[in-house]
C-alpha atoms as a PDB file:
ATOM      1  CA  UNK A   1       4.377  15.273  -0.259  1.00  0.00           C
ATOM      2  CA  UNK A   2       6.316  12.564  -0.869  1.00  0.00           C
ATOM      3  CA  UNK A   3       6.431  11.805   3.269  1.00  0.00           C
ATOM      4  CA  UNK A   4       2.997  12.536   4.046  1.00  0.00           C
ATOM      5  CA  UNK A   5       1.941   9.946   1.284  1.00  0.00           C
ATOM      6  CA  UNK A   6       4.384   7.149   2.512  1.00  0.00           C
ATOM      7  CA  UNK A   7       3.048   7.985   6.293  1.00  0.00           C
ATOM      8  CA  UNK A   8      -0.270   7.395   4.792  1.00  0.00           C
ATOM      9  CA  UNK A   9       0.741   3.835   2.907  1.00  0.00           C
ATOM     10  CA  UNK A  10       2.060   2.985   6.453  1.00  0.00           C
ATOM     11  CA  UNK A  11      -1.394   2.950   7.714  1.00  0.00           C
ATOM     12  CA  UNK A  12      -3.589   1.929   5.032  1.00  0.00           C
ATOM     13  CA  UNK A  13      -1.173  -1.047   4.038  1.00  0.00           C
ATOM     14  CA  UNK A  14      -1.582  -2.012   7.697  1.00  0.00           C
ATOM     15  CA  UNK A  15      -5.072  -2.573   7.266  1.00  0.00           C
ATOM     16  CA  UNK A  16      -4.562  -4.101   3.835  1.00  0.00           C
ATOM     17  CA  UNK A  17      -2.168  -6.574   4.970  1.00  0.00           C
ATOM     18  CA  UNK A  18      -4.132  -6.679   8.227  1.00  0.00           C
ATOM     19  CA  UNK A  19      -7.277  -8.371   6.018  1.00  0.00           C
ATOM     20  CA  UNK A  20      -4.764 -10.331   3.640  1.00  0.00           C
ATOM     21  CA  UNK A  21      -3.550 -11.920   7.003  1.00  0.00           C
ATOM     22  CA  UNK A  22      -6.343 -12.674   9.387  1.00  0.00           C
ATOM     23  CA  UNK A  23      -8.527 -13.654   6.245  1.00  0.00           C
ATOM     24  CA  UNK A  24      -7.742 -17.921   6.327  1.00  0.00           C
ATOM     25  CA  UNK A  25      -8.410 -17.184  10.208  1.00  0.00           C
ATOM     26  CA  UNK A  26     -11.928 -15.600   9.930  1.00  0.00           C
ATOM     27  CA  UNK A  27     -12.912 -18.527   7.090  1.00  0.00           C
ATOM     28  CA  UNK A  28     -12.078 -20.651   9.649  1.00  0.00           C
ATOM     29  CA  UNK A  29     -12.968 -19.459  12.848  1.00  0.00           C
ATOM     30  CA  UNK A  30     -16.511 -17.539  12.093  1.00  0.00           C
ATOM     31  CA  UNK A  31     -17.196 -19.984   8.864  1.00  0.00           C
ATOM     32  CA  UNK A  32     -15.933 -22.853   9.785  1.00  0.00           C
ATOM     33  CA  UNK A  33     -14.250 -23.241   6.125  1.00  0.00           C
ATOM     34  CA  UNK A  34     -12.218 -26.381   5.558  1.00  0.00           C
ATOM     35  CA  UNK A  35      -8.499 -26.178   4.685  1.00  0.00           C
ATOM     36  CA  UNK A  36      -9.320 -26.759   0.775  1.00  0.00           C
ATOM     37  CA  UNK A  37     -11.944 -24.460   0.486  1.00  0.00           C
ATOM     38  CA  UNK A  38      -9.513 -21.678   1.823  1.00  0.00           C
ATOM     39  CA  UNK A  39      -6.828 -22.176  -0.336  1.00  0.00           C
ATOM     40  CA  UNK A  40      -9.230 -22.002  -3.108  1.00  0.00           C
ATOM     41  CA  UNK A  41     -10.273 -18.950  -1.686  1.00  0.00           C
ATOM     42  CA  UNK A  42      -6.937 -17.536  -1.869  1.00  0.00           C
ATOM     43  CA  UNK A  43      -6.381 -18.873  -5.118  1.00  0.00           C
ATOM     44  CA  UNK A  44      -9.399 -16.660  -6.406  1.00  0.00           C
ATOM     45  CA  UNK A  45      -7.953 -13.850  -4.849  1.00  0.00           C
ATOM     46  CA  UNK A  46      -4.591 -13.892  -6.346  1.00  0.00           C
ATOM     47  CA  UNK A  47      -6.069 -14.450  -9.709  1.00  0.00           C
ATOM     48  CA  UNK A  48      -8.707 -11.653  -9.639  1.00  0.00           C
ATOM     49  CA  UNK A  49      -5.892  -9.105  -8.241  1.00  0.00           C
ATOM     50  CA  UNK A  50      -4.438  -9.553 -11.552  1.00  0.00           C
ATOM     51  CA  UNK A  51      -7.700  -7.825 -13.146  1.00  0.00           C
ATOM     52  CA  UNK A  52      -7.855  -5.225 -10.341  1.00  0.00           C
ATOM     53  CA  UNK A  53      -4.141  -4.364 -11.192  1.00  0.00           C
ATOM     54  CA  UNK A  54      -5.137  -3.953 -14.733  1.00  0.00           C
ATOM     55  CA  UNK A  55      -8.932  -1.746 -14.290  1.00  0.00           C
ATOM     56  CA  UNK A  56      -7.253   0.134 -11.425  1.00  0.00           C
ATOM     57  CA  UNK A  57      -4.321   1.222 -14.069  1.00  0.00           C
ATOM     58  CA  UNK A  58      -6.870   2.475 -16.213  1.00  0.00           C
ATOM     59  CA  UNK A  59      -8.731   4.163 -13.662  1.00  0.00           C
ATOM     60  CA  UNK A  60      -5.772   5.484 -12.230  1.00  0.00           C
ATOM     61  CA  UNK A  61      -4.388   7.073 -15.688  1.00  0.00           C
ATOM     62  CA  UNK A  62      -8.156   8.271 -16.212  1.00  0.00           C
ATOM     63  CA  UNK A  63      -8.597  10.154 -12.642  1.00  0.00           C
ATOM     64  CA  UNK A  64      -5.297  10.058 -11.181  1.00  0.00           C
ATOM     65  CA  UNK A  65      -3.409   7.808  -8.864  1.00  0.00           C
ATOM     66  CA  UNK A  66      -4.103   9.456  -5.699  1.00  0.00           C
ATOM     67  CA  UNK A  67      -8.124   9.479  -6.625  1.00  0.00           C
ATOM     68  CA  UNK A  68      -7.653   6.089  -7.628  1.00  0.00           C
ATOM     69  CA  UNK A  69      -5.837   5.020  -4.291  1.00  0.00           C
ATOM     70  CA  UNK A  70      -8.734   6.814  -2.522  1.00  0.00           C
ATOM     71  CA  UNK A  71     -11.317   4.328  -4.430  1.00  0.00           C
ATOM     72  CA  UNK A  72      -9.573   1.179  -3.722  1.00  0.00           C
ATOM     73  CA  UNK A  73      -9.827   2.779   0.055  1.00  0.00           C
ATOM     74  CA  UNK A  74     -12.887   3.595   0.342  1.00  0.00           C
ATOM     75  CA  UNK A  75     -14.070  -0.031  -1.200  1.00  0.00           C
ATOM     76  CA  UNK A  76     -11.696  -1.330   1.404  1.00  0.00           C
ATOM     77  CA  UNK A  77     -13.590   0.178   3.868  1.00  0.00           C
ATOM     78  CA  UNK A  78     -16.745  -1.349   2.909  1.00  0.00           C
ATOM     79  CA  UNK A  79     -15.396  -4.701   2.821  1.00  0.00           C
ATOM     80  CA  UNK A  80     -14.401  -4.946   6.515  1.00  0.00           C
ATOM     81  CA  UNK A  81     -18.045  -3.310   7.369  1.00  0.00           C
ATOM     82  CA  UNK A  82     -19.886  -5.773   5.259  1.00  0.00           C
ATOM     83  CA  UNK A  83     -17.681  -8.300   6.770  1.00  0.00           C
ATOM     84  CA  UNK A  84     -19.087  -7.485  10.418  1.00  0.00           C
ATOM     85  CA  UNK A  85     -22.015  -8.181   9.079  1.00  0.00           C
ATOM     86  CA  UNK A  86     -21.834 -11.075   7.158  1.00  0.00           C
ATOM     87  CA  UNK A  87     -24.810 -12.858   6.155  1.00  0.00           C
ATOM     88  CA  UNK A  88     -27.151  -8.983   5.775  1.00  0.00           C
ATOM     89  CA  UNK A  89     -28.130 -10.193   2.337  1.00  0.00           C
ATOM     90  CA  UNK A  90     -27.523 -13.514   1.554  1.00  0.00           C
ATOM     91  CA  UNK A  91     -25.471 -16.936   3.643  1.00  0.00           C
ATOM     92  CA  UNK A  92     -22.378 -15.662   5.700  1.00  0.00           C
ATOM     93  CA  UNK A  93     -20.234 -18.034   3.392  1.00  0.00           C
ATOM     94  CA  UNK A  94     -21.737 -16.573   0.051  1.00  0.00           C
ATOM     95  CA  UNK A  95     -21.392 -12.827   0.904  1.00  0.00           C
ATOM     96  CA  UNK A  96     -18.097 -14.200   2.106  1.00  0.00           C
ATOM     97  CA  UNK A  97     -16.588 -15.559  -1.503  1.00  0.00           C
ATOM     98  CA  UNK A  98     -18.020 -11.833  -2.494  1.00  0.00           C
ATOM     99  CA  UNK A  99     -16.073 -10.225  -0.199  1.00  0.00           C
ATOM    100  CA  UNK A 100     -12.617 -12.176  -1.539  1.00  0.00           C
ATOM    101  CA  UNK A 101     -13.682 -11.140  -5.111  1.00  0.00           C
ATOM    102  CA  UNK A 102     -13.976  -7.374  -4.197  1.00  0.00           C
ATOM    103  CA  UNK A 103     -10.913  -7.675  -2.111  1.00  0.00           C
ATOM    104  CA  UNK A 104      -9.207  -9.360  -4.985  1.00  0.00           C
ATOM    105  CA  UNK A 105      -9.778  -6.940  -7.299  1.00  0.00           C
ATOM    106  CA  UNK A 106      -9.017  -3.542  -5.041  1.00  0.00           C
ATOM    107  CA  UNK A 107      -6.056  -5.641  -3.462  1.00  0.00           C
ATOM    108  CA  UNK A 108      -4.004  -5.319  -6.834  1.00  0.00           C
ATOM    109  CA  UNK A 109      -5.667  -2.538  -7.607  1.00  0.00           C
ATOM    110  CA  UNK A 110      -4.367  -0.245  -4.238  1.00  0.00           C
ATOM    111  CA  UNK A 111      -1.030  -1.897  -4.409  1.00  0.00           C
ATOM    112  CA  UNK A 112      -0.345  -1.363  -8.013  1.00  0.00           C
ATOM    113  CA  UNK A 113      -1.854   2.980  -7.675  1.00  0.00           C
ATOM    114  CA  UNK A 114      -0.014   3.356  -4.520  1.00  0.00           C
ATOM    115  CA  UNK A 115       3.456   1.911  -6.206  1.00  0.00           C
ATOM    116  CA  UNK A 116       2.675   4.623  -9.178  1.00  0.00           C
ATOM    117  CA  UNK A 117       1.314   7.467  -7.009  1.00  0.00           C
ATOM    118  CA  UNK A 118       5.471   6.968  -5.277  1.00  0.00           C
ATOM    119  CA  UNK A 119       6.764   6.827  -8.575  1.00  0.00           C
ATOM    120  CA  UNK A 120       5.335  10.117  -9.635  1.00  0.00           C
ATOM    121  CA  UNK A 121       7.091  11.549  -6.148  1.00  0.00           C
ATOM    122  CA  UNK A 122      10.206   9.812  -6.056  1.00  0.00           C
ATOM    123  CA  UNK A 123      13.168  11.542  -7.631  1.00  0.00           C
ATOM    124  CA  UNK A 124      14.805   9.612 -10.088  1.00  0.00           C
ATOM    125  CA  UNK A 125      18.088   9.118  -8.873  1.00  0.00           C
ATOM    126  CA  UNK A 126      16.878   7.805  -5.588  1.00  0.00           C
ATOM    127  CA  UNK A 127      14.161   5.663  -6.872  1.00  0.00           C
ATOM    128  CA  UNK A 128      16.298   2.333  -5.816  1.00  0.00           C
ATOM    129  CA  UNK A 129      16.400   3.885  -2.108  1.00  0.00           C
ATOM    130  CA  UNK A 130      12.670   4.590  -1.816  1.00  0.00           C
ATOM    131  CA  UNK A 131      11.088   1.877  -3.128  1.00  0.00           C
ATOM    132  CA  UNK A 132      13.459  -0.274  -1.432  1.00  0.00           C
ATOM    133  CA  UNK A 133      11.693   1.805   1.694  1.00  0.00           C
ATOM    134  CA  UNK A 134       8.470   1.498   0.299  1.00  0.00           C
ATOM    135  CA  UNK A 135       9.069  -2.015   0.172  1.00  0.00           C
ATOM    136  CA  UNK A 136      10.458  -2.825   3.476  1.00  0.00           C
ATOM    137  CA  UNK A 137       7.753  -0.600   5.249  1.00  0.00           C
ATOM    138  CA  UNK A 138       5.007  -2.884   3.466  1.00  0.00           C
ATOM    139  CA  UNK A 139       6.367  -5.728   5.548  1.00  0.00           C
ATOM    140  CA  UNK A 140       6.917  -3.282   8.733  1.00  0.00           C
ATOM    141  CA  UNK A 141       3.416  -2.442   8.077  1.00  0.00           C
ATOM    142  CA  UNK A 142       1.821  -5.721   8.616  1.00  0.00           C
ATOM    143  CA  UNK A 143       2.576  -5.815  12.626  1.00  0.00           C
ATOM    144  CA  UNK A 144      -0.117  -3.248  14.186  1.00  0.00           C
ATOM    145  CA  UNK A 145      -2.875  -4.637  12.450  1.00  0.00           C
ATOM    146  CA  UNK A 146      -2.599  -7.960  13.231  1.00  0.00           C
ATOM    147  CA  UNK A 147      -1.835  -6.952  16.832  1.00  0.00           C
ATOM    148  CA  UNK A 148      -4.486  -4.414  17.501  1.00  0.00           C
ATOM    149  CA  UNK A 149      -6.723  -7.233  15.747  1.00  0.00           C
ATOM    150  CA  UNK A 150      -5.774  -9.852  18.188  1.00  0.00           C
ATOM    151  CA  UNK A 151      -6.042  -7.617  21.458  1.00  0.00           C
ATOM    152  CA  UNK A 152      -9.607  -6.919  20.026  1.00  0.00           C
ATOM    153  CA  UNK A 153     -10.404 -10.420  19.579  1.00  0.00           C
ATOM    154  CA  UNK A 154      -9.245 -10.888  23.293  1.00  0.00           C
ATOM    155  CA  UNK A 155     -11.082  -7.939  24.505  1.00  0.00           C
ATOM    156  CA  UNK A 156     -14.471  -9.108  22.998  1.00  0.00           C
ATOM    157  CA  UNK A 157     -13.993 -12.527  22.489  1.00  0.00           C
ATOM    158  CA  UNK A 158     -15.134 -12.026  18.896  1.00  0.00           C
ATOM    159  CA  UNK A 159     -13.293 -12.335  15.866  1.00  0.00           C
ATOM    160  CA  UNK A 160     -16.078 -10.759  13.949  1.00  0.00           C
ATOM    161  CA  UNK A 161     -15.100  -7.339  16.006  1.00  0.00           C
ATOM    162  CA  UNK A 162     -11.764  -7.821  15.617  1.00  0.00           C
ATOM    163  CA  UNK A 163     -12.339  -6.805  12.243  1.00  0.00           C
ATOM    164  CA  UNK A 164     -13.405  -3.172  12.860  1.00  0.00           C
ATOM    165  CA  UNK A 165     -10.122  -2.573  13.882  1.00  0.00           C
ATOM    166  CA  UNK A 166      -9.056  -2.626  10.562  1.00  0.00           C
ATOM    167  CA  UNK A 167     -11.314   0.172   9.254  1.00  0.00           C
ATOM    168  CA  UNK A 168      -9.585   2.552  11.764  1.00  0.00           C
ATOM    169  CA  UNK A 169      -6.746   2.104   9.324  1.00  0.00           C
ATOM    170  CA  UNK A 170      -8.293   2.364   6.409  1.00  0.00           C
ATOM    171  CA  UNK A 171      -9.744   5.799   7.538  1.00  0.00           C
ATOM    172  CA  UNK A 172      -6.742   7.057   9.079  1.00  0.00           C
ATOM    173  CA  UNK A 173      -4.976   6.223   5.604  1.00  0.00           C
ATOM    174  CA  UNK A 174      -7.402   8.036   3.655  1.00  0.00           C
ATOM    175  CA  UNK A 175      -7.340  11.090   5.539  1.00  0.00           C
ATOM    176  CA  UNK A 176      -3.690  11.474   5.234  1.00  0.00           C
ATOM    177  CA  UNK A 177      -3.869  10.948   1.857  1.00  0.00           C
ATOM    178  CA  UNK A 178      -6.974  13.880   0.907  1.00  0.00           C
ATOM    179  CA  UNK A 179      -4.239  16.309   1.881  1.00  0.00           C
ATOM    180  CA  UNK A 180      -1.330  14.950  -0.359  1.00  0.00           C
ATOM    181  CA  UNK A 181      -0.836  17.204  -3.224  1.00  0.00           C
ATOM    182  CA  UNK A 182       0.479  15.146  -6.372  1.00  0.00           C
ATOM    183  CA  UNK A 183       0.922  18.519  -8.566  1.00  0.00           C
ATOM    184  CA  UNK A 184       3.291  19.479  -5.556  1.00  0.00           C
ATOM    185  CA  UNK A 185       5.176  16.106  -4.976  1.00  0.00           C
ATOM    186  CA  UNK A 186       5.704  16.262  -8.608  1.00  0.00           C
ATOM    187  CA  UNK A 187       7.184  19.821  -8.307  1.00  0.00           C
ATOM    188  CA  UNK A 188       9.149  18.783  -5.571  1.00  0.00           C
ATOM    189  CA  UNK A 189      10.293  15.592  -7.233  1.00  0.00           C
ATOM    190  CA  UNK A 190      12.457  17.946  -9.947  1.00  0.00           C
ATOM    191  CA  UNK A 191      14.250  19.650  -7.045  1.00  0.00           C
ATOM    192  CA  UNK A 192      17.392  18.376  -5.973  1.00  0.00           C
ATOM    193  CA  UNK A 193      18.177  16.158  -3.198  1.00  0.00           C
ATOM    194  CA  UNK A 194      20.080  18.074  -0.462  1.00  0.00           C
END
């Protein structure tokens, strides 16, 4: 179990890190946001992931980490949708500061249920090893997205499609994930390392 869920964080931390990276270039490029107001974008980012970490813990020890992880996901999802097509309900730039506060608060939130989700699989005396893989294959991660992303851009000449690339991750992700078993990884987790 413990496999099939890091397979899965493979993929869906693509995509994460796949938004996290191309965001400052989609401000600029479709938005035409200045330097400053990016940064202040980002800034309201990092500061509302600190609340997502927080409600997604709850939700996480209320419903489980895996349902939780599935949440964050599936709001994921509807972030990149709504984000190919900006301006549905209000100015592109508006729905756009939206977007970074939903994205704030399910980018701390995913993170934070995905570390615990491992932690419940891990077995203790290799924790060190794993998330030392866990965190190495979050930086591994971030190269398909951002290179499927680009080819798209290429392709279609629009960085607006570009970003449908990244739900392909996000559903890939998920559907590893449905068939993760966290009463099983915990089982396995008390057997011993051969």
């Amino acid at each position: 179990e413990l496999t099939k869920f890091l397979v899965a964080y493979l993929i869906y931390n693509d995509g994460i890190e796949t938004v996290i990276v191309m965001a400052s270039i989609f401000g600029a490029q479709v938005l035409g946001m200045e330097t400053g107001e990016i940064i202040l974008f980002f800034l309201m980012i990092q500061g509302i992931a600190f609340f997502g970490s927080l409600i997604f813990g709850f939700l996480a020890d209320a419903i489980g980490n895996k349902k939780a992880v599935m949440i964050s996901l599936g709001i994921w999802s509807l972030i990149v949708i709504w984000a190919f097509k900006l301006g549905i309900i209000w100015d592109p730039k508006t729905e756009y500061w939206i977007l970074g506060a939903l994205a704030g608060i399910v980018m701390g939130g995913s993170q934070a249920a995905s570390r615990s989700l491992q932690g419940i699989f891990t077995p203790d005396a290799n924790s060190a090893e794993f998330y030392g893989f866990f965190a190495v294959s979050g930086k591994f991660a971030s190269v398909f997205g951002p290179l499927i992303y680009g080819i798209l851009i290429a392709i279609t000449g629009s960085v607006q499609s570009g970003i449908l690339s990244v739900l392909l991750f996000f559903i890939v992700g998920m559907a590893i994930l449905w068939g993760v078993n966290e009463k099983k990884g915990m089982e396995e987790k008390r057997k011993p390392v051969i």
